[in-house]
C-alpha atoms as a PDB file:
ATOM      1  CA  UNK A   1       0.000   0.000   0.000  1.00  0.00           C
ATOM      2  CA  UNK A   2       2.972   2.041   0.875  1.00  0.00           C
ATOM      3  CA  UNK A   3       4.570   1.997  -2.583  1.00  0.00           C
ATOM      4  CA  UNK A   4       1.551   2.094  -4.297  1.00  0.00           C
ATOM      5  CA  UNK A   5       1.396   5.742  -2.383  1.00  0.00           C
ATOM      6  CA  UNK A   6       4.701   6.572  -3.143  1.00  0.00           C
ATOM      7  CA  UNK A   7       4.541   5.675  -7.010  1.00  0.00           C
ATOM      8  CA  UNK A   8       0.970   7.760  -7.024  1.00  0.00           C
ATOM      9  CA  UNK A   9       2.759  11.025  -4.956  1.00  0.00           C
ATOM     10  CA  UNK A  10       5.770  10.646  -7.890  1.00  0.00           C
ATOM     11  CA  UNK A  11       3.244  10.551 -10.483  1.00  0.00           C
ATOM     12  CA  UNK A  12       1.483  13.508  -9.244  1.00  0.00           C
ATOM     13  CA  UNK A  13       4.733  15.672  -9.030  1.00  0.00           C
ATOM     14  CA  UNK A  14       5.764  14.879 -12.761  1.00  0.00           C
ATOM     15  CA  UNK A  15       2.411  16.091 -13.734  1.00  0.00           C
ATOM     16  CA  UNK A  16       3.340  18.930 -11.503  1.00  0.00           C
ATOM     17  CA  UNK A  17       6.325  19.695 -12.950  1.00  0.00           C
ATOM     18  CA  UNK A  18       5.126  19.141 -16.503  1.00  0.00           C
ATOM     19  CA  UNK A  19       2.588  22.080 -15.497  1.00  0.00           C
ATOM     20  CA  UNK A  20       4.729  24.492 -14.623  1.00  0.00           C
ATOM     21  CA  UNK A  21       6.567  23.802 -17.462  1.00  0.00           C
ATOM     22  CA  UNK A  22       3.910  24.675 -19.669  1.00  0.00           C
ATOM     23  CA  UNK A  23       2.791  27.998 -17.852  1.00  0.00           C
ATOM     24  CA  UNK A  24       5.087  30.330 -19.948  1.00  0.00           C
ATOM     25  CA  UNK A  25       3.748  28.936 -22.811  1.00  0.00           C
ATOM     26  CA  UNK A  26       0.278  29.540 -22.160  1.00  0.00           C
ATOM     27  CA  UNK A  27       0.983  33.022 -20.301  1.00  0.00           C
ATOM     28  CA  UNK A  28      -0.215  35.751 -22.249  1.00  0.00           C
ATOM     29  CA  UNK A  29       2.204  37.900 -20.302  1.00  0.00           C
ATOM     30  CA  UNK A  30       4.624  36.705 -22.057  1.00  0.00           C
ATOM     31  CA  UNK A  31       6.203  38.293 -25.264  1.00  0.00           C
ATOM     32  CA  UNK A  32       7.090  36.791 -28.605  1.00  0.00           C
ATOM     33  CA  UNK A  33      11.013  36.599 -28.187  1.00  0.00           C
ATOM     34  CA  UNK A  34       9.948  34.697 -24.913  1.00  0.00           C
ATOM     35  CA  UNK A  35       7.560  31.984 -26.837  1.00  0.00           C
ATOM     36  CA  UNK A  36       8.923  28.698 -28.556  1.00  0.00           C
ATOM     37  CA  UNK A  37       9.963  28.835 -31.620  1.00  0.00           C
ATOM     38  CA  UNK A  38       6.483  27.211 -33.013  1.00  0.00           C
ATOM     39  CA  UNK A  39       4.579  30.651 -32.309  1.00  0.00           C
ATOM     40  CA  UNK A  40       7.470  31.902 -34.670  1.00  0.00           C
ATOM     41  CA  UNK A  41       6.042  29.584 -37.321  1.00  0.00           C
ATOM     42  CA  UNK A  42       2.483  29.815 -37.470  1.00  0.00           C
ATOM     43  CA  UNK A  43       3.361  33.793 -37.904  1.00  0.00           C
ATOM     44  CA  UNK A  44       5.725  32.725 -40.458  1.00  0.00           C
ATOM     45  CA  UNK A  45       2.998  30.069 -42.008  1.00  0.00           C
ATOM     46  CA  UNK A  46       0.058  33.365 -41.942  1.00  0.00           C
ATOM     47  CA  UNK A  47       2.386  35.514 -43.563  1.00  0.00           C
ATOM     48  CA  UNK A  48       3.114  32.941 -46.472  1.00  0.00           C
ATOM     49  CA  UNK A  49      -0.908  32.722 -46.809  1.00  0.00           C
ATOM     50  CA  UNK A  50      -1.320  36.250 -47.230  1.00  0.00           C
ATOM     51  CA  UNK A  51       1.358  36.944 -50.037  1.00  0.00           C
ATOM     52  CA  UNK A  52      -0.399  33.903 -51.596  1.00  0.00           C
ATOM     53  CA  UNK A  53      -3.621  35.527 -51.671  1.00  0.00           C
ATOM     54  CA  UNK A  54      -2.273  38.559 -52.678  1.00  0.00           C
ATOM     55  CA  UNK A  55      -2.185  36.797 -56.648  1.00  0.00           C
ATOM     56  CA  UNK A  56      -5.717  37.194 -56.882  1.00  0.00           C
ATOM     57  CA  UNK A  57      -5.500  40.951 -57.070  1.00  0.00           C
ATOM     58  CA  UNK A  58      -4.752  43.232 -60.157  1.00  0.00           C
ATOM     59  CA  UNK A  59      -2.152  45.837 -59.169  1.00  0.00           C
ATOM     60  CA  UNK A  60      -0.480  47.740 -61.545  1.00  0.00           C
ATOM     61  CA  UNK A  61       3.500  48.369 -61.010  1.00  0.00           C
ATOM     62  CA  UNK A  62       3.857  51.869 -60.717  1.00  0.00           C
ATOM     63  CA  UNK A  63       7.312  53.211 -58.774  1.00  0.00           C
ATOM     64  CA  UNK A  64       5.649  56.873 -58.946  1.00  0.00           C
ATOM     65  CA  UNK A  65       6.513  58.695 -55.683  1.00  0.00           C
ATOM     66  CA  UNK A  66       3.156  59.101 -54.009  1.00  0.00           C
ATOM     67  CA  UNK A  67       2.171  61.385 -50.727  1.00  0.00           C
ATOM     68  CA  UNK A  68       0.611  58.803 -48.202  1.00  0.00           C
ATOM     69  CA  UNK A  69      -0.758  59.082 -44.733  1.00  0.00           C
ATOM     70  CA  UNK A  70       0.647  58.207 -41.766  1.00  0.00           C
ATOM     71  CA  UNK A  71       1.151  55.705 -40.022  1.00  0.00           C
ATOM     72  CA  UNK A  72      -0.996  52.841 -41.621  1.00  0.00           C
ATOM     73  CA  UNK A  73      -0.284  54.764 -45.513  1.00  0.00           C
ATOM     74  CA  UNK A  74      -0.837  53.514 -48.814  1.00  0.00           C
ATOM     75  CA  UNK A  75      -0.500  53.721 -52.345  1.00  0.00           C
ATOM     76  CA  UNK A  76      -3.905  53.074 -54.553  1.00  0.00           C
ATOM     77  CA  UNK A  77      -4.548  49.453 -53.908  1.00  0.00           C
ATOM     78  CA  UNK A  78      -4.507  48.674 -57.695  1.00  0.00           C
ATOM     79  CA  UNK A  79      -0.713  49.971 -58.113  1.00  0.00           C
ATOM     80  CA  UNK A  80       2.418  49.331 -56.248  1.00  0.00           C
ATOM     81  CA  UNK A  81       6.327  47.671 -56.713  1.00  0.00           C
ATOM     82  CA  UNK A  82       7.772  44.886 -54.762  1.00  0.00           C
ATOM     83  CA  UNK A  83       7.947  46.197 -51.776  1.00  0.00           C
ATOM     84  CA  UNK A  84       4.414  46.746 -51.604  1.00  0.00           C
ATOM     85  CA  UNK A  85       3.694  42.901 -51.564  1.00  0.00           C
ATOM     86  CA  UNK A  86       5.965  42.822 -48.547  1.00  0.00           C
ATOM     87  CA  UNK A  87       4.173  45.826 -46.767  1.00  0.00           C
ATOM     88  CA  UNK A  88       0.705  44.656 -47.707  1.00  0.00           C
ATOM     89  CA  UNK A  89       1.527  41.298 -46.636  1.00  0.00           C
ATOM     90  CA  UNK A  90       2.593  42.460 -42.839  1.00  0.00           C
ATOM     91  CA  UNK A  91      -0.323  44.763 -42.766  1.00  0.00           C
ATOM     92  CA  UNK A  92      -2.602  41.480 -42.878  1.00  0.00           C
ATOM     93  CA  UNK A  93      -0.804  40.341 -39.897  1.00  0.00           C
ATOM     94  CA  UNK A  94      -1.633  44.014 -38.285  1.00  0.00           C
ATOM     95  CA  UNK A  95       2.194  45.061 -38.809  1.00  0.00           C
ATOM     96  CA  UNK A  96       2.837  48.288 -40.053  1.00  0.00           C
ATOM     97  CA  UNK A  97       5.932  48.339 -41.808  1.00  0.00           C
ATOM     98  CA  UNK A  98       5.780  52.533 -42.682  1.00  0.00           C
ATOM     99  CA  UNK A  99       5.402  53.102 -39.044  1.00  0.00           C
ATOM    100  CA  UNK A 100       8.307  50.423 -37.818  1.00  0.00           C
ATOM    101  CA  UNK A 101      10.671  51.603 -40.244  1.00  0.00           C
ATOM    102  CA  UNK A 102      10.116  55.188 -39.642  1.00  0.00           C
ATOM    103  CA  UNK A 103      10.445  55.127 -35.932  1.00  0.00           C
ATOM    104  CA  UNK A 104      13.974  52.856 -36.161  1.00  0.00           C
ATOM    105  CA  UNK A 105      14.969  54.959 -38.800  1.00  0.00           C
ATOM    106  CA  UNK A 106      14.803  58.590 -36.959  1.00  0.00           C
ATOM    107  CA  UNK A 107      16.625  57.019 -34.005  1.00  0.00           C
ATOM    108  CA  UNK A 108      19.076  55.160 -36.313  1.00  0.00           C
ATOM    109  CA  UNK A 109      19.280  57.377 -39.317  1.00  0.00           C
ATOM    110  CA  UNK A 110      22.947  56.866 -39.866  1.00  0.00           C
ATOM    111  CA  UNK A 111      22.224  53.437 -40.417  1.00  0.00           C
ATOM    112  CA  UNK A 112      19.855  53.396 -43.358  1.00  0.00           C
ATOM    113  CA  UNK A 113      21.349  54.447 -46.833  1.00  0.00           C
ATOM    114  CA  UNK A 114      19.424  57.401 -46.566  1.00  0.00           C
ATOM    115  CA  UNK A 115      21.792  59.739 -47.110  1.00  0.00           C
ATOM    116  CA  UNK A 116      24.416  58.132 -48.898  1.00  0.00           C
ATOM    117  CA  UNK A 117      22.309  56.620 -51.912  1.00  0.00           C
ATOM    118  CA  UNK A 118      19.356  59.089 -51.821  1.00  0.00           C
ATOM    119  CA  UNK A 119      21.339  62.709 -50.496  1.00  0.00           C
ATOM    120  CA  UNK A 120      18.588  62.778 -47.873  1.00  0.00           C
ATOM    121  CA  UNK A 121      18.933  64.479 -44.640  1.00  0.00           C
ATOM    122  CA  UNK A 122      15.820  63.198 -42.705  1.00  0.00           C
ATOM    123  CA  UNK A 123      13.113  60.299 -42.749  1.00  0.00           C
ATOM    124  CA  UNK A 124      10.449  60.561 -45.506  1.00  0.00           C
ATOM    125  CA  UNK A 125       7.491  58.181 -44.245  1.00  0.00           C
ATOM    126  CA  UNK A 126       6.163  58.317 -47.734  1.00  0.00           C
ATOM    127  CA  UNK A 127       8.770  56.200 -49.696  1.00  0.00           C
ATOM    128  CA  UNK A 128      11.313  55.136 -46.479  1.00  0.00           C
ATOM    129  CA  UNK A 129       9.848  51.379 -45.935  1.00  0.00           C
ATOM    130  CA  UNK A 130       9.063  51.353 -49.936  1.00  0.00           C
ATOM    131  CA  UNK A 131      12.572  51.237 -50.396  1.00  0.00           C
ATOM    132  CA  UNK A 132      14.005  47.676 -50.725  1.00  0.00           C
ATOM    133  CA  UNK A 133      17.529  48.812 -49.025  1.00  0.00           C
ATOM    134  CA  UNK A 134      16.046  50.472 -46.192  1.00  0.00           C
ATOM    135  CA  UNK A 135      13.929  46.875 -45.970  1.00  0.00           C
ATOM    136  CA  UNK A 136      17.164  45.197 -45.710  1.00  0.00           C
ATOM    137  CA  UNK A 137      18.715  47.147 -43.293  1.00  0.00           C
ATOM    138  CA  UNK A 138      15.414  47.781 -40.624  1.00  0.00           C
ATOM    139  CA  UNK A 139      14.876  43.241 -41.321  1.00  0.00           C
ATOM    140  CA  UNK A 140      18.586  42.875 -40.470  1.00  0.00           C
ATOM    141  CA  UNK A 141      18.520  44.722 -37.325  1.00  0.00           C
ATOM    142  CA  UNK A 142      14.308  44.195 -36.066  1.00  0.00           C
ATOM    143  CA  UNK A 143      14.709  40.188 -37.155  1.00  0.00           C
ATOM    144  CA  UNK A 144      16.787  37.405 -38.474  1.00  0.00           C
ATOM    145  CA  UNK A 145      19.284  37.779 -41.065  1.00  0.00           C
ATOM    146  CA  UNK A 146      19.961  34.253 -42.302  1.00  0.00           C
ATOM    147  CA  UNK A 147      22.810  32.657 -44.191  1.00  0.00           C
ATOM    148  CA  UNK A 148      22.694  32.895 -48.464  1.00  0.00           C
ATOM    149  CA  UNK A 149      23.144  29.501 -49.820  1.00  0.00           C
ATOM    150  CA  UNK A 150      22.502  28.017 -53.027  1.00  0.00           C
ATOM    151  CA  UNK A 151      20.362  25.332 -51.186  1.00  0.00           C
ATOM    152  CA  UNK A 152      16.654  25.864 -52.617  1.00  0.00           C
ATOM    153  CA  UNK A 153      15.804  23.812 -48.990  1.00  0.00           C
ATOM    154  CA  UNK A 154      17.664  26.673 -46.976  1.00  0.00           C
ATOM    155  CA  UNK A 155      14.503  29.189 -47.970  1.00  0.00           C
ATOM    156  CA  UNK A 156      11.261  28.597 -46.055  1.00  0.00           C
ATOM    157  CA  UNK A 157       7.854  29.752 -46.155  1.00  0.00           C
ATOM    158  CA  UNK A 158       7.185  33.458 -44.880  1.00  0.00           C
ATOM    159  CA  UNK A 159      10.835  34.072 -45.115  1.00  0.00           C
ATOM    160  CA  UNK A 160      12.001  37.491 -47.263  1.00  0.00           C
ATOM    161  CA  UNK A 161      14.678  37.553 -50.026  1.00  0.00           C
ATOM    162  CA  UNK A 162      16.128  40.552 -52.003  1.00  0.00           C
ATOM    163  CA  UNK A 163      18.077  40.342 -55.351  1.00  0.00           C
ATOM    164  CA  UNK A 164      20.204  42.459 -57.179  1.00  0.00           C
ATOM    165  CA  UNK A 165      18.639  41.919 -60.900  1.00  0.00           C
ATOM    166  CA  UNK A 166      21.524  43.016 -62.154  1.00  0.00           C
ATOM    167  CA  UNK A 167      23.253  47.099 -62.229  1.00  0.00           C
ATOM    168  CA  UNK A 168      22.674  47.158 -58.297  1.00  0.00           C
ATOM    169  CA  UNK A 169      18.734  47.121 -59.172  1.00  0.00           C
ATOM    170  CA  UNK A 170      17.061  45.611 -56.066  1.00  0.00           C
ATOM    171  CA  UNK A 171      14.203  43.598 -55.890  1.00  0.00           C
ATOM    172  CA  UNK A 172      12.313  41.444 -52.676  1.00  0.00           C
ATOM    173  CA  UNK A 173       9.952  38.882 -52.800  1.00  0.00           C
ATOM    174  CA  UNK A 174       8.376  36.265 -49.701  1.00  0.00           C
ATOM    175  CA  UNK A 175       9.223  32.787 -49.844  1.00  0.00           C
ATOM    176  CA  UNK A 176       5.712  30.680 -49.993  1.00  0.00           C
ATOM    177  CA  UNK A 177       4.407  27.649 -49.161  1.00  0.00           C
ATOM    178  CA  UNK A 178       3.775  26.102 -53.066  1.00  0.00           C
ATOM    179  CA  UNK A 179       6.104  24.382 -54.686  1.00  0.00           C
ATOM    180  CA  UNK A 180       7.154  24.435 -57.978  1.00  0.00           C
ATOM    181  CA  UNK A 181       6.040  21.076 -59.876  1.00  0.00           C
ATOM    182  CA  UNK A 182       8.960  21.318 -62.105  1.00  0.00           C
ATOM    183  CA  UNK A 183      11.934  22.292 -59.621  1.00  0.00           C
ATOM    184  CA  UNK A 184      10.311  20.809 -55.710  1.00  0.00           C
ATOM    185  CA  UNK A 185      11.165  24.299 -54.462  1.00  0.00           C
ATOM    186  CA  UNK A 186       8.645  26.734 -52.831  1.00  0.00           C
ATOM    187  CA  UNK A 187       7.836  29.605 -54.857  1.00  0.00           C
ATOM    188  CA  UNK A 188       8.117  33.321 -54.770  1.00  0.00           C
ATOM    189  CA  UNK A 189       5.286  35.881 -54.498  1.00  0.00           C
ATOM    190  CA  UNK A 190       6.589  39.063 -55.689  1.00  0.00           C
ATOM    191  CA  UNK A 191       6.097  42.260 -58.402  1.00  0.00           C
ATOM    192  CA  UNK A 192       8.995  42.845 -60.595  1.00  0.00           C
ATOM    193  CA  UNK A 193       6.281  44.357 -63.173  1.00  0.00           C
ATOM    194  CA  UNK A 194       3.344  42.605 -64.197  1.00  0.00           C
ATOM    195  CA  UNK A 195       2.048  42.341 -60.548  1.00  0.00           C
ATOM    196  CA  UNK A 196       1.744  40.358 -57.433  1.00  0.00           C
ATOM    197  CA  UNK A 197       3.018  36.522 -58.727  1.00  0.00           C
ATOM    198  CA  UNK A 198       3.899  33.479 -57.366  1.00  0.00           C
ATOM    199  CA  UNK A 199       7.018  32.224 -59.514  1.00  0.00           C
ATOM    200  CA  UNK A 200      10.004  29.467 -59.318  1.00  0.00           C
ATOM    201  CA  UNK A 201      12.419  32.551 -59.176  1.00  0.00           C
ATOM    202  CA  UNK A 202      14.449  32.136 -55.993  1.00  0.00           C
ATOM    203  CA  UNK A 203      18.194  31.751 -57.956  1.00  0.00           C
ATOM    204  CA  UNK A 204      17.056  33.622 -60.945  1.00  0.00           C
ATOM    205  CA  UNK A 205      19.022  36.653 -59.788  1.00  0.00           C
ATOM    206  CA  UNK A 206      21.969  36.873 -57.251  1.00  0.00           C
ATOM    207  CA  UNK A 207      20.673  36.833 -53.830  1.00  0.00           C
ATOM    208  CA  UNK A 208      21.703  39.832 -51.275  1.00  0.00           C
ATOM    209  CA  UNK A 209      19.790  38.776 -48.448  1.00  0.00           C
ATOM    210  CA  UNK A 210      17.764  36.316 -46.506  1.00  0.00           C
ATOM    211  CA  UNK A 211      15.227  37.440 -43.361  1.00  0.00           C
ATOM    212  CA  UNK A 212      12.886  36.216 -40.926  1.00  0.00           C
ATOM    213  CA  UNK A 213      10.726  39.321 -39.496  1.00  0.00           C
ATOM    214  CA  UNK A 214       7.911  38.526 -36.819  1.00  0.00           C
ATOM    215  CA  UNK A 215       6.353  42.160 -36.197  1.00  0.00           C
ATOM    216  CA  UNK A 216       7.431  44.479 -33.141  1.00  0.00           C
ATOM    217  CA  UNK A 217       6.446  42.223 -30.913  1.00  0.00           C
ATOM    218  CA  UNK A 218       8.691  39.073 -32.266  1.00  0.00           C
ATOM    219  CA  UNK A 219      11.909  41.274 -32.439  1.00  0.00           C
ATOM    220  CA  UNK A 220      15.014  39.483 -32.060  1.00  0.00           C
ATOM    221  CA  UNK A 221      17.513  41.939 -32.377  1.00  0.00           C
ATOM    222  CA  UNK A 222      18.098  42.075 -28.751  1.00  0.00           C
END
């Protein structure tokens, strides 16, 4: 009777244990950098759905500079370049890329090719987060920069890429989850002209970066 106790007290302080183990998980108190990595990928999984759906709309590329309100600005719906798809994409996810970039940009100008490429002085929320190198730097330092490799498995779903197509042209696009039937790799929904596509285009230019971003609340950088 005895052990039967004892083996029913041990029991009862696994399950215990296993509890407490599971309380930061199921804490809302707790912030994104602080969940397991699976919260990570069901934002990473939503974002790849969005960019998807994003095919089913007609939007005309159009790199006009256009005045836009602020925070939560725009272009017309029915124009917009590749970063657009990224921005839109977030926005889904209630992340507001004009307003993120902005703020890390006026405390971190010097960091942002701002004034080196562009001869600019201050922060311009209508075009700053439109720009793909401003992307690349505000992704490298509010997420995860990941390693380039030529390794079609290295590139995930919801996961960011920017090219140079060639005479320092940039270009970004969002990794998704459909594959190509020809190749087995996942596909790319981006805008390089005829608007928002999914394509088998991940080594079709040279690659300049690779990023995982999970909103303001998922930053890593710390």
């Amino acid at each position: 009777m005895a052990k039967a106790s004892a083996a029913a007290s041990n029991i009862l302080s696994m399950r215990s244990l296993a509890a407490l183990a599971l309380l930061p998980l199921l804490s809302p108190a707790f912030a994104l950098p602080q969940t397991p990595p699976g919260a990570h990928q069901v934002f990473l999984e939503k974002l790849s759905v969005a960019a998807t759906q994003r095919t089913h709309l007609s939007v005309r590329y159009d790199s006009a500079y256009v005045r836009i309100p602020y925070p939560n600005g725009d272009v017309p719906a029915d124009t917009g370049v590749c970063t657009d798809e990224i921005i839109r994409s977030y926005r889904v996810l209630g992340v507001d890329l004009q307003k993120e970039v902005h703020e890390d940009m006026e405390k971190n100008f010097s960091a942002y090719p701002n004034q080196r490429r562009w001869m600019l002085a201050r922060t311009d929320t209508n075009i700053d987060h439109r720009r793909v190198p401003n992307l690349r730097v505000f992704f490298s330092r509010k997420g995860e920069s990941l390693a380039i490799t030529s390794r079609a498995e290295d590139y995930l779903p919801g996961e960011l890429v920017t090219w140079d197509l060639g005479g320092s042209v940039p270009h970004i696009g969002i990794v998704v989850n459909k594959k190509s039937r020809d190749s087995g790799r996942f596909l790319i929904e981006h805008n390089i002209g005829a608007g928002p596509k999914m394509e088998d285009v991940l080594f079709s230019w040279k690659i300049t970066g690779h990023y995982r971003y999970f909103g303001p609340g998922g930053d890593t950088s710390h």
